[in-house]
N, C-alpha and C. Protein backbone atom coordinates (compact mmCIF):
# COMPACT_ATOMS: atom_id res chain seq x y z
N UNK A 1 120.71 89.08 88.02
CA UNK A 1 121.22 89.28 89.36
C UNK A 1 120.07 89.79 90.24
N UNK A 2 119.98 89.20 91.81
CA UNK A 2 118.94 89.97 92.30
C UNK A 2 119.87 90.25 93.66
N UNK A 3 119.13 91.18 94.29
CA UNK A 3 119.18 91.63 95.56
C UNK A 3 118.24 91.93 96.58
N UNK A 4 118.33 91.84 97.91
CA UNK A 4 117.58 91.61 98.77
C UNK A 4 117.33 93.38 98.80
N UNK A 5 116.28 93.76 99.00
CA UNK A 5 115.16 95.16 98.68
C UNK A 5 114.17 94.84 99.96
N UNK A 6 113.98 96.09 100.49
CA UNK A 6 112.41 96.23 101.29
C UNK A 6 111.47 96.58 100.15
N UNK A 7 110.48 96.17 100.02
CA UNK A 7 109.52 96.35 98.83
C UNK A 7 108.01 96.40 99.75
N UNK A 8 107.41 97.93 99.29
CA UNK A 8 106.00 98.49 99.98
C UNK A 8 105.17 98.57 99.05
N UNK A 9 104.19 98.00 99.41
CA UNK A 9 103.01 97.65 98.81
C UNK A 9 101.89 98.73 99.56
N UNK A 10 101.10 99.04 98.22
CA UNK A 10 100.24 100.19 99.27
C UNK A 10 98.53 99.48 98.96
N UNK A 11 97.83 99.59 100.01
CA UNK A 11 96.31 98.92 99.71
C UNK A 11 95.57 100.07 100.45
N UNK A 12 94.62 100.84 99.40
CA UNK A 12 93.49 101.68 100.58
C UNK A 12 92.67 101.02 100.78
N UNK A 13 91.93 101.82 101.76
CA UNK A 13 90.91 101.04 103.16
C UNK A 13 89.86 101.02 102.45
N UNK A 14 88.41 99.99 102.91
CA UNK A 14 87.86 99.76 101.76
C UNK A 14 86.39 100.58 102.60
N UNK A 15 85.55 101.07 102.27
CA UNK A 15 84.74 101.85 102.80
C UNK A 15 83.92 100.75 103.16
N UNK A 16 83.41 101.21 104.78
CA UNK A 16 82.60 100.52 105.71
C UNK A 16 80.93 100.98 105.68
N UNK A 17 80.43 102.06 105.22
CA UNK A 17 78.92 102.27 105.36
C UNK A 17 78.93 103.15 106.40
N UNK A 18 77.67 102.76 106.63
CA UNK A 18 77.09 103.64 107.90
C UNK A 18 76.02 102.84 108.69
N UNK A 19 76.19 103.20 109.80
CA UNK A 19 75.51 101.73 110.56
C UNK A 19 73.55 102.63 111.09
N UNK A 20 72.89 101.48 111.73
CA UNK A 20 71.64 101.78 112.08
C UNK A 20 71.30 103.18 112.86
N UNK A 21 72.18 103.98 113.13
CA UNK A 21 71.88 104.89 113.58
C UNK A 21 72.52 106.05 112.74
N UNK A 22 73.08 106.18 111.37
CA UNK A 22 73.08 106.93 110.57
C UNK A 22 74.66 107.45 110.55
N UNK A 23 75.31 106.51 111.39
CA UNK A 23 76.57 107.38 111.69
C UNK A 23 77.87 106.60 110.81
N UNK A 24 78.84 107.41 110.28
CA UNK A 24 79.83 106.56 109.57
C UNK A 24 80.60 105.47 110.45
N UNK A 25 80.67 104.46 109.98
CA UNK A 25 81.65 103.30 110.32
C UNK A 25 82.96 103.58 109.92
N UNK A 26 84.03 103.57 111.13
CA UNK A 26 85.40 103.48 110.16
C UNK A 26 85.76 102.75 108.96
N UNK A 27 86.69 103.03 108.01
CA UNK A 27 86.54 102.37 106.67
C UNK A 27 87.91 101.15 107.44
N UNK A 28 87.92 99.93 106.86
CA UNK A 28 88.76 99.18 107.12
C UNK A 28 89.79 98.74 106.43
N UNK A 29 91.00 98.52 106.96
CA UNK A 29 92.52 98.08 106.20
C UNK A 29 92.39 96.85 105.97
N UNK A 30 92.78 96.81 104.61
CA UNK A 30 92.79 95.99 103.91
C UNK A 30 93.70 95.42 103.03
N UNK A 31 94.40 93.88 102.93
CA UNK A 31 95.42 93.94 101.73
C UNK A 31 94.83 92.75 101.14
N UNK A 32 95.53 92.70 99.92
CA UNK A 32 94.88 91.42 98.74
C UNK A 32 95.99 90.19 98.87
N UNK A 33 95.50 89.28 99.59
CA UNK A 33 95.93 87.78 99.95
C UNK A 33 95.60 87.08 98.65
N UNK A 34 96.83 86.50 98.44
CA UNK A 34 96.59 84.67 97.37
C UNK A 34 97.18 83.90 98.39
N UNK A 35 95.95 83.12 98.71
CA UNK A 35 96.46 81.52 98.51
C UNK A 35 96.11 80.49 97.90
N UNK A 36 96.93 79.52 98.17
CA UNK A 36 97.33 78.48 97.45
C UNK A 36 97.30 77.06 98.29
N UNK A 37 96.36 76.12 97.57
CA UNK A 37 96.32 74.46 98.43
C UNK A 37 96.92 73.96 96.87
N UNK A 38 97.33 72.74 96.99
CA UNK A 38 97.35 71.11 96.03
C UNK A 38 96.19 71.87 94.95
N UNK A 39 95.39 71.98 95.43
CA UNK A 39 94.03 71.66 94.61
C UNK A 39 93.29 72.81 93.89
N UNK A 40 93.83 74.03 94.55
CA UNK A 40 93.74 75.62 93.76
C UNK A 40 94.21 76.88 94.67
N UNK A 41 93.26 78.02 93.87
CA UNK A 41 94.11 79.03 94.49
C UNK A 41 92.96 79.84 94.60
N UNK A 42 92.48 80.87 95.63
CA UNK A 42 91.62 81.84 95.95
C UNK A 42 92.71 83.42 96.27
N UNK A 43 91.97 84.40 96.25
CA UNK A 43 92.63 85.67 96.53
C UNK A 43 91.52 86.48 95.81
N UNK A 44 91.93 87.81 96.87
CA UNK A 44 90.87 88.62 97.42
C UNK A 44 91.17 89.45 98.51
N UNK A 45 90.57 90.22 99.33
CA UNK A 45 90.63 91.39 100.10
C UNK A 45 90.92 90.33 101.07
N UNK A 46 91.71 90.80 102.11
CA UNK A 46 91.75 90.44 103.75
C UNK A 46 92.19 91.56 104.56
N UNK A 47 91.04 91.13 105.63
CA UNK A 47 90.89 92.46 106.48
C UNK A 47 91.99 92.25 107.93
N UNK A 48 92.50 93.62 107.80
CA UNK A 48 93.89 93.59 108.41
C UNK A 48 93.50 93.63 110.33
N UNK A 49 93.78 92.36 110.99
CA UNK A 49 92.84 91.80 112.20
C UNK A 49 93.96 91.45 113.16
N UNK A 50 94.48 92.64 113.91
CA UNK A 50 95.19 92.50 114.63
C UNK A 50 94.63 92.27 115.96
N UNK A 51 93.50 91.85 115.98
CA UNK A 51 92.97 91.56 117.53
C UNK A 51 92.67 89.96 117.46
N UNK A 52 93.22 89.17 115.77
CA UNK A 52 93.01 87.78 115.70
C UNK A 52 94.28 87.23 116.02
N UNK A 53 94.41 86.11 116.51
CA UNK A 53 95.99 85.55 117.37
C UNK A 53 96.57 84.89 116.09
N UNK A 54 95.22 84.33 114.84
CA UNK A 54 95.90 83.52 114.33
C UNK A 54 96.39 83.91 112.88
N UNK A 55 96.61 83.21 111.67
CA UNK A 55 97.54 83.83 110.70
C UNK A 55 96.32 84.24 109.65
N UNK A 56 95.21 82.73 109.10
CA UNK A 56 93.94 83.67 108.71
C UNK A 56 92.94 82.63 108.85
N UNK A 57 91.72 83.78 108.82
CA UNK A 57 90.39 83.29 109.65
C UNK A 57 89.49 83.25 108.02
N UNK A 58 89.24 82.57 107.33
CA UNK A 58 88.38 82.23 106.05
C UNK A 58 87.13 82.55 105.69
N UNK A 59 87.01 82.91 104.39
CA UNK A 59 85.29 82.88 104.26
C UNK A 59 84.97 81.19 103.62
N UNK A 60 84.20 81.15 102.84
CA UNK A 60 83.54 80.26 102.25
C UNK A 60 84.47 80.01 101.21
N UNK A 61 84.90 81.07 100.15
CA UNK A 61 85.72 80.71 98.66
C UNK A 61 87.22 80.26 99.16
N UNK A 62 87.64 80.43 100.56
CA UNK A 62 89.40 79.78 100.83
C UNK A 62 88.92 78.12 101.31
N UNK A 63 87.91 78.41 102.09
CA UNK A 63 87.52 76.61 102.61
C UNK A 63 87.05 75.65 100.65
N UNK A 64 86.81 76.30 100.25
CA UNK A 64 86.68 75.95 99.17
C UNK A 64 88.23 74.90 98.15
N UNK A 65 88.71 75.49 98.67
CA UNK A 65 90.34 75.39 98.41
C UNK A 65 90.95 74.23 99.24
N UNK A 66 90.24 74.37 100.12
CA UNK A 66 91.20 73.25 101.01
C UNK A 66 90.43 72.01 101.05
N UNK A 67 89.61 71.98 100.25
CA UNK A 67 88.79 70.22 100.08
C UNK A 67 89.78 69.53 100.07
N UNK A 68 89.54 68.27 100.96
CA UNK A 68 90.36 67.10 100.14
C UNK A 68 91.36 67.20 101.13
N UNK A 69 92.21 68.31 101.97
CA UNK A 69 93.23 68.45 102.53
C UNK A 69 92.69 67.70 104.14
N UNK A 70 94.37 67.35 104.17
CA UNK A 70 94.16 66.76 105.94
C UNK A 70 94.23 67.70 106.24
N UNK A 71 93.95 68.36 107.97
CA UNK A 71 94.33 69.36 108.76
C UNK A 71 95.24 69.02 109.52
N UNK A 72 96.12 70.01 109.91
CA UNK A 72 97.69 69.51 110.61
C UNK A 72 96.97 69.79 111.80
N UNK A 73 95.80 69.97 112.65
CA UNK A 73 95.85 70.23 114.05
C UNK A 73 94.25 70.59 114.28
N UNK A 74 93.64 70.02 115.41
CA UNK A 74 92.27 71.22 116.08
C UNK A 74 92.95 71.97 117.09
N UNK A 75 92.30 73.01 116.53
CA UNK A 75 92.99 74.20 117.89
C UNK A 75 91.18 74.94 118.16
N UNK A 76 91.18 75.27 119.43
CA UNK A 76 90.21 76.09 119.64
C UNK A 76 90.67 77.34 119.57
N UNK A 77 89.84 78.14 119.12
CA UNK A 77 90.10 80.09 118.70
C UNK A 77 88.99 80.43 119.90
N UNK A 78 89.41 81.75 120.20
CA UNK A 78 88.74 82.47 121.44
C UNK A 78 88.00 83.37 120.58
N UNK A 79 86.48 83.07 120.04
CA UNK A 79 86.14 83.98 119.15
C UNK A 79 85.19 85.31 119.55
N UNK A 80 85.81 86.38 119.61
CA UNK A 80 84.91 87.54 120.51
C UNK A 80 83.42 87.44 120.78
N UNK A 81 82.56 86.82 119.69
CA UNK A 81 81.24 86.82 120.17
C UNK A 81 80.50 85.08 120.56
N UNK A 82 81.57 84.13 120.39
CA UNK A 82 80.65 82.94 120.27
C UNK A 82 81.58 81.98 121.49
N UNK A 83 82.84 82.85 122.28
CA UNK A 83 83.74 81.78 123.07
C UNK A 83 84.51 80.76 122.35
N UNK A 84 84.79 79.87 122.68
CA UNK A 84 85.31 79.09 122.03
C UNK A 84 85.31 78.19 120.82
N UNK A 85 85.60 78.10 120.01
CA UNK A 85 85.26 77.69 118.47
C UNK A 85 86.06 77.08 117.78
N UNK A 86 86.11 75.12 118.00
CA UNK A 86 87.02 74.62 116.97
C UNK A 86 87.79 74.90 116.10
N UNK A 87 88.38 74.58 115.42
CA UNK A 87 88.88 75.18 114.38
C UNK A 87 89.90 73.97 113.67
N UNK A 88 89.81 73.59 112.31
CA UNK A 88 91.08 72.80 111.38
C UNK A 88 92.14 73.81 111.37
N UNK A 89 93.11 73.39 111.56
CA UNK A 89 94.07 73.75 110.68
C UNK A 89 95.22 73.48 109.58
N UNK A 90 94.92 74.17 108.74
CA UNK A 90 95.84 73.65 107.35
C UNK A 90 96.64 74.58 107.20
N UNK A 91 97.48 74.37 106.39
CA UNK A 91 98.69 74.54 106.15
C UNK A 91 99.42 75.45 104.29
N UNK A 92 98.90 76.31 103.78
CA UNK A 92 98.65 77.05 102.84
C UNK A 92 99.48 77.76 102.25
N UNK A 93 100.40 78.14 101.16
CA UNK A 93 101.07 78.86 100.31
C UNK A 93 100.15 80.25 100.56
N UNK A 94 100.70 81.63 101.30
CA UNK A 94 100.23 82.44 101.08
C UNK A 94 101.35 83.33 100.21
N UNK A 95 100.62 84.57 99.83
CA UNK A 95 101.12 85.64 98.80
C UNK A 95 100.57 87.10 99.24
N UNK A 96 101.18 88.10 98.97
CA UNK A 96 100.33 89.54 98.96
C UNK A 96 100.64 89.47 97.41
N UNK A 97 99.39 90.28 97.06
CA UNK A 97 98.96 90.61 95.85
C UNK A 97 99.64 92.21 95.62
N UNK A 98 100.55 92.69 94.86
CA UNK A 98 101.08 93.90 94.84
C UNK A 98 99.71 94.91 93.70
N UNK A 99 98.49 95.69 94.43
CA UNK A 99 97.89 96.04 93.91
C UNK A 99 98.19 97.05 92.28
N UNK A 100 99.60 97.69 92.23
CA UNK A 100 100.01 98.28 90.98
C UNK A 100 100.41 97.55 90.05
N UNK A 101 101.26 96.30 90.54
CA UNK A 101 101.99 95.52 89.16
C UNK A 101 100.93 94.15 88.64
N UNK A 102 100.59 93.99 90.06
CA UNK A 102 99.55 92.72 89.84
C UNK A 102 100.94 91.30 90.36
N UNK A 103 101.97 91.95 90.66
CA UNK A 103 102.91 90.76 91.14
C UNK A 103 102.65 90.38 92.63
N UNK A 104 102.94 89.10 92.78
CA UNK A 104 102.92 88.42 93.82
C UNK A 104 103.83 88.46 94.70
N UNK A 105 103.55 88.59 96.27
CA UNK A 105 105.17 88.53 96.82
C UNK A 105 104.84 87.52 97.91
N UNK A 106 105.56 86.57 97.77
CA UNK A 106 105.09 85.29 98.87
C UNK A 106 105.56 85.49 100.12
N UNK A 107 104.52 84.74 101.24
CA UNK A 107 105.16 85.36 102.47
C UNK A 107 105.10 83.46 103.05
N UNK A 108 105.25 82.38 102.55
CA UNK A 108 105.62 81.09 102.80
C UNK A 108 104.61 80.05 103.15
N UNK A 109 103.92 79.48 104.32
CA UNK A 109 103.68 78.78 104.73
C UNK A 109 102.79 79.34 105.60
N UNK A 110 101.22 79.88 105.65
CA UNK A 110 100.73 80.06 107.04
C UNK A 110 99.84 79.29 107.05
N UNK A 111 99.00 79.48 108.62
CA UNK A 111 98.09 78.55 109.13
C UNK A 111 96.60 79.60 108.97
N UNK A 112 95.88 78.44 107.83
CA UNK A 112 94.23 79.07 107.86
C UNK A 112 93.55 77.69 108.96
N UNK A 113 92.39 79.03 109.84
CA UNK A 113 91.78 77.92 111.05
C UNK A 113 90.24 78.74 110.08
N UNK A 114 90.01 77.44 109.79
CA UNK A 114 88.70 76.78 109.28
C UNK A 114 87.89 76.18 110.61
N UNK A 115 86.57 76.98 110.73
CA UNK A 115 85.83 76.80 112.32
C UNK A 115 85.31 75.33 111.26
N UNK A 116 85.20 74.35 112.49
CA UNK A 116 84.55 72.71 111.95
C UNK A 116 82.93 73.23 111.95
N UNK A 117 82.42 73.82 112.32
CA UNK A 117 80.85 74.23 112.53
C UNK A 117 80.74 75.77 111.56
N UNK A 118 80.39 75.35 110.44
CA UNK A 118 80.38 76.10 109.16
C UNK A 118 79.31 77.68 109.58
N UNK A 119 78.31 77.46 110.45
CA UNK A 119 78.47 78.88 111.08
C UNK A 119 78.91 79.80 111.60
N UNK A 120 80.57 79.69 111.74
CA UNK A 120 81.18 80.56 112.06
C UNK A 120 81.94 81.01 111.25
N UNK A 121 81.54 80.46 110.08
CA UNK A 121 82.86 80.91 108.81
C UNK A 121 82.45 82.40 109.41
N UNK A 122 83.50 83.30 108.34
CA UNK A 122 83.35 85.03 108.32
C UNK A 122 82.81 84.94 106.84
N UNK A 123 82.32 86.63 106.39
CA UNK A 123 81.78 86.94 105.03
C UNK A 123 83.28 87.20 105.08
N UNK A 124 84.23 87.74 105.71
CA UNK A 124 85.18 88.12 105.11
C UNK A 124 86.27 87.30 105.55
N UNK A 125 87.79 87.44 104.36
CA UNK A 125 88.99 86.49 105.13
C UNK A 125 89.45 87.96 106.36
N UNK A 126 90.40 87.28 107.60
CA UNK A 126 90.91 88.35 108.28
C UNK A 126 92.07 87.83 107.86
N UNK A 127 93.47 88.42 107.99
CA UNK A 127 94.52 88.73 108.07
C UNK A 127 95.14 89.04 109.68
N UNK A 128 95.60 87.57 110.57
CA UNK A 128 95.61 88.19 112.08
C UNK A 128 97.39 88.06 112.24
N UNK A 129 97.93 88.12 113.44
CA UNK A 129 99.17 88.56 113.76
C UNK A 129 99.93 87.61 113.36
N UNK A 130 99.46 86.01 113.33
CA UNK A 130 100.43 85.33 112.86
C UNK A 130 101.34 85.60 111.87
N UNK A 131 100.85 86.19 111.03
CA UNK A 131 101.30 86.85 109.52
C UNK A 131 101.27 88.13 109.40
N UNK A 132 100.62 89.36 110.35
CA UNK A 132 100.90 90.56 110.14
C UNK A 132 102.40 91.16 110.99
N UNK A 133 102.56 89.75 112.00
CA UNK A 133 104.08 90.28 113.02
C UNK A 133 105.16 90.23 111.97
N UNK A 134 105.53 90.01 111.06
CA UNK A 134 106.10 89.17 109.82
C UNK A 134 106.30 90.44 109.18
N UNK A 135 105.53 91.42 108.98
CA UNK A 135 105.32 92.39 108.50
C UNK A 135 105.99 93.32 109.02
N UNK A 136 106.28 95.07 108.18
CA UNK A 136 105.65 96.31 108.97
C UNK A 136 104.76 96.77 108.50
N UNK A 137 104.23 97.08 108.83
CA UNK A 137 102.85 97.59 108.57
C UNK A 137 102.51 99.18 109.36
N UNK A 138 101.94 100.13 108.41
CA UNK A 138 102.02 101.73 108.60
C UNK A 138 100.22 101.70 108.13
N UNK A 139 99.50 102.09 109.25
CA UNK A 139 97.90 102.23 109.00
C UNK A 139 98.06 103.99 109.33
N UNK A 140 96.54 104.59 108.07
CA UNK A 140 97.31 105.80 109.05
C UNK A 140 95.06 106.54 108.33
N UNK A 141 94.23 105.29 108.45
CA UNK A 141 93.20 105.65 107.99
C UNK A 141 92.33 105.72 106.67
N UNK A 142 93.64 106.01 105.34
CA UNK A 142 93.03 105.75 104.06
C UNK A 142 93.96 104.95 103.56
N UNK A 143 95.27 104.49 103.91
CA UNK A 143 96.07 103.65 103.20
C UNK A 143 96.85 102.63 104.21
N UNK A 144 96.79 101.33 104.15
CA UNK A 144 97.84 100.31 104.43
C UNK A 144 99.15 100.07 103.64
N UNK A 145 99.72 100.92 104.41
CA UNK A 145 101.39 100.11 103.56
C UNK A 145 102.21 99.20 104.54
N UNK A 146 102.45 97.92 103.49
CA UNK A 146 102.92 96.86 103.93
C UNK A 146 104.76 96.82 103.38
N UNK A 147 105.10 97.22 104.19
CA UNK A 147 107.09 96.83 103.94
C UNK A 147 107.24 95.14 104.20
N UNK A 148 107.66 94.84 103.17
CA UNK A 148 108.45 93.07 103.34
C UNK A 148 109.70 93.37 102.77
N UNK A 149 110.41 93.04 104.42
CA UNK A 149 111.91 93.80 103.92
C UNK A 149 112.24 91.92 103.15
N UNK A 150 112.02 90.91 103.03
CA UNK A 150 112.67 89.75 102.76
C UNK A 150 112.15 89.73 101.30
N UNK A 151 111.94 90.83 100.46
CA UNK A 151 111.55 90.49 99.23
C UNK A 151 112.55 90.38 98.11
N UNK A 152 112.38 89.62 97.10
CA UNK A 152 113.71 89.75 96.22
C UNK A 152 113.39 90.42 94.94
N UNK A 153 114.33 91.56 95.07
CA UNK A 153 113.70 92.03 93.56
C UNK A 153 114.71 92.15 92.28
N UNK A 154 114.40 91.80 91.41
CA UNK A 154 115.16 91.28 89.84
C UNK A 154 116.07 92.32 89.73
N UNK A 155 116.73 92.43 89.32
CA UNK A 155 117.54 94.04 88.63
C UNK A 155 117.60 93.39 87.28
């Protein structure tokens, strides 16, 4: 038998350094994304990017994943330092990674925008509102907790 449960997932922030003038960088929120194409599966840290419009912005190992795939759309992204910036978009099985059990909790269908001009990939994936509005989400400096009230949990 199952029943519908809010289920919180907790991810701490992952330490940022210290930049050229010796001073600490805020540490950044972070949760552990799987996804999923036809052809495989990547997962890993994504940085929690509520100033990105879209659902997620890729490094190198998710474009990796989507070989071979059509893109459902070009959309241009408004990218803070470069203006405007092509972008594929595909269509992806995402997941949060529940860092204690190691279980998966799927959150359906989002859109990764893959820039067509491979210099704009990121070193890192972001995590932007398309998929964090979906959420609640409680930042409070050393820990991200993520509530997905639509989760189903076994009894």
């Amino acid at each position: 038998m199952s029943r519908r449960s809010k289920l919180r997932l907790r991810y701490r922030y992952e330490m940022n350094g210290i930049n050229g003038e010796g001073e600490q960088i805020p540490d950044i929120p972070v949760v552990y994304l799987v996804l999923e194409s036809q052809r495989a599966r990547a997962r890993g840290p994504a940085v929690v990017d509520t100033g990105f419009d879209g659902g997620v912005y890729p490094n190198i190992q998710v474009v990796r994943i989507l070989k071979g795939m059509r893109p459902e759309k070009i959309k241009n992204l408004d990218h803070p330092l470069y203006g405007l910036v092509p972008c594929e978009v595909f269509r992806v099985k995402a997941s949060l990674l529940d860092p204690s059990s190691k279980r998966e909790v799927p959150l359906g269908l989002v859109n990764v925008y893959t820039p067509v001009e491979p210099e704009f990939l990121a070193d890192e994936v972001l995590i932007g509102r398309e998929v964090l509005n979906k959420l609640r989400l409680e930042l409070d400096g050393e820990w991200v907790v993520v509530e997905c009230s639509h989760a189903r949990i076994e009894e």
